[in-house]
Protein backbone atom coordinates (compact mmCIF):
# COMPACT_ATOMS: atom_id res chain seq x y z
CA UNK A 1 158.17 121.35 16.32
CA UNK A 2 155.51 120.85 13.45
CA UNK A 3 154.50 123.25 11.61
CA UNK A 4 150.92 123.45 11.04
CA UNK A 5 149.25 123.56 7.20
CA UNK A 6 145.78 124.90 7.26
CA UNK A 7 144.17 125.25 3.53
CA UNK A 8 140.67 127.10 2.69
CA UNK A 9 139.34 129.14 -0.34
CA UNK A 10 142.12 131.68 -1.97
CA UNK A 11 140.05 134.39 -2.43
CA UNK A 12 141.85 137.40 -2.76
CA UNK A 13 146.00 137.27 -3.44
CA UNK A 14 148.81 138.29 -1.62
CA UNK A 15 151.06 137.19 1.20
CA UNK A 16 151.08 138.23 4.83
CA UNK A 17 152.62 136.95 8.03
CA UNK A 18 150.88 138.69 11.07
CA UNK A 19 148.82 138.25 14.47
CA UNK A 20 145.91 136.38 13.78
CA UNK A 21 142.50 137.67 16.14
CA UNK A 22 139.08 136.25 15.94
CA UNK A 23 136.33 138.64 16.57
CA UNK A 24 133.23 137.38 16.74
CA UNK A 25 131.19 140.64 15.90
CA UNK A 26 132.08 143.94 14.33
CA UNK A 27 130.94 145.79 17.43
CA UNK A 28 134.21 144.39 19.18
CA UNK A 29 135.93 146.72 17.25
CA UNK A 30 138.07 148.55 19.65
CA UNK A 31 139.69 144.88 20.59
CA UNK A 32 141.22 144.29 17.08
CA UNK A 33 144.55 145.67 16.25
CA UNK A 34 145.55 148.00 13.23
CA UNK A 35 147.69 145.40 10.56
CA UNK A 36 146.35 142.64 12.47
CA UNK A 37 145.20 139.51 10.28
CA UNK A 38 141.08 139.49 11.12
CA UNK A 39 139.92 135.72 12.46
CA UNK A 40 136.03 135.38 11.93
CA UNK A 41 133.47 133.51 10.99
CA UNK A 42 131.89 135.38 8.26
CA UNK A 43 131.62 139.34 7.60
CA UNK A 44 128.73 141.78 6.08
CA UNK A 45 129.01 145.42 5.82
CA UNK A 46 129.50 146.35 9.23
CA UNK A 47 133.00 144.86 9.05
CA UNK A 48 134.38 147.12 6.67
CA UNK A 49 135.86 149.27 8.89
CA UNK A 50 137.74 146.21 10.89
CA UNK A 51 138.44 144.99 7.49
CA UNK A 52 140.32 148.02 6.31
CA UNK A 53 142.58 147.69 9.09
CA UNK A 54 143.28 144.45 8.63
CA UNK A 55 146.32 143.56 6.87
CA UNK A 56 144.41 139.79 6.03
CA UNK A 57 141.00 138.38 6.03
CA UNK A 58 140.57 134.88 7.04
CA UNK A 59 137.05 133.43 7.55
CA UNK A 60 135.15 130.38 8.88
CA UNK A 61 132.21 130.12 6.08
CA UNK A 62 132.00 132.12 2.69
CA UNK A 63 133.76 131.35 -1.01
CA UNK A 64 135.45 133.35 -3.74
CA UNK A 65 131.53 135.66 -4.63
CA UNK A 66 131.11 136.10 -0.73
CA UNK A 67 131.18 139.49 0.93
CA UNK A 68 134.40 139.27 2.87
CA UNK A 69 136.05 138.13 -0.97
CA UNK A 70 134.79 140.94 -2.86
CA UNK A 71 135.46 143.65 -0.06
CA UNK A 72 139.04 142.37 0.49
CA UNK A 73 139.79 142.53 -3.77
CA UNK A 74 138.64 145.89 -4.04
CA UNK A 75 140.60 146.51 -0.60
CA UNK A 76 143.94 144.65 -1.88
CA UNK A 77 144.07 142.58 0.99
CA UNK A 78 144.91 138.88 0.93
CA UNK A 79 141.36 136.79 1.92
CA UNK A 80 141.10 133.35 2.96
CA UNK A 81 137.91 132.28 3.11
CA UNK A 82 135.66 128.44 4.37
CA UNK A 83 138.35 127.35 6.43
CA UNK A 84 136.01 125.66 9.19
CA UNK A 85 135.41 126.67 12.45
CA UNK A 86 137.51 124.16 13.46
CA UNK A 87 140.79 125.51 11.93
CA UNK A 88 139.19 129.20 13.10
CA UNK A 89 139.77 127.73 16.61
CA UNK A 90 143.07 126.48 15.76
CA UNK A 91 144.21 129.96 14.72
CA UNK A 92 142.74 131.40 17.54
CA UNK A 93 145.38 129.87 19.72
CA UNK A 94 148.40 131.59 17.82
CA UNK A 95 150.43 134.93 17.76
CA UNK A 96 151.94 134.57 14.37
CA UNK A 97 150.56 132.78 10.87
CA UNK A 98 151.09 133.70 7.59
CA UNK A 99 148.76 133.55 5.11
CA UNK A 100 148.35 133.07 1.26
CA UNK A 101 145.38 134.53 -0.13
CA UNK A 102 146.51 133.01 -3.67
CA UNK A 103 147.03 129.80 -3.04
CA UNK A 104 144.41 129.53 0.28
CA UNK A 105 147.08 127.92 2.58
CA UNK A 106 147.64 129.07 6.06
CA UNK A 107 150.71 128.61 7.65
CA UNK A 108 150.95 128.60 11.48
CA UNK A 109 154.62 129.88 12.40
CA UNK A 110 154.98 129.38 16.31
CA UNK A 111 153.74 127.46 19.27
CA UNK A 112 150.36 128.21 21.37
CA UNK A 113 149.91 131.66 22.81
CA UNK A 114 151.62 131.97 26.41
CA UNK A 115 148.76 131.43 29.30
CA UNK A 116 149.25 134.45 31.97
């Protein structure tokens, strides 16, 4: 099995390996999962609250001065951000990555999520 290599903008350090899930706005709040890694394509400040129970940020569009960067540096949380929307709907088909918010690389540790 291959082991995926996604990189985007490091943009706030630290290392995390967790369950990746996209939301697509901060009013699906009650579907995201405390110490879950938060999947989306940008955030403003209605995601804080998502954001501080994330345990890492990784986004579709921004850079190192966006919103989701700053928020996650003062949070302490490792932050990913421009990865693509393509690579956003890579990681949407996973249940484990690990991220490296210093370095920007995402690492995609097992196969496609199970279909019910």
């Amino acid at each position: 099995m291959r082991k995926h290599h996604i990189v985007g903008i490091p943009s706030s350090s630290g290392k995390v390996i967790g369950k990746p899930i996209f939301l697509k706005s901060a009013s699906e709040i009650n579907d995201f999962q405390e110490g879950a890694i938060l999947l989306t394509d940008y955030t403003d400040p209605d995601w804080v609250p998502i954001m501080m129970n994330s345990s890492g940020i990784i986004t579709a569009e921004g850079g190192f001065l966006s919103h989701t960067a700053i928020i996650s540096r003062e949070l302490g949380l490792p932050c990913i951000t421009g990865i693509g929307y393509e690579n956003i709907d890579e990681l949407k088909k996973h249940t484990l990555i690990e991220m490296d918010g210093s370095t920007g690389g995402i690492r995609i540790i097992n196969d496609h999520k199970e279909s019910n």
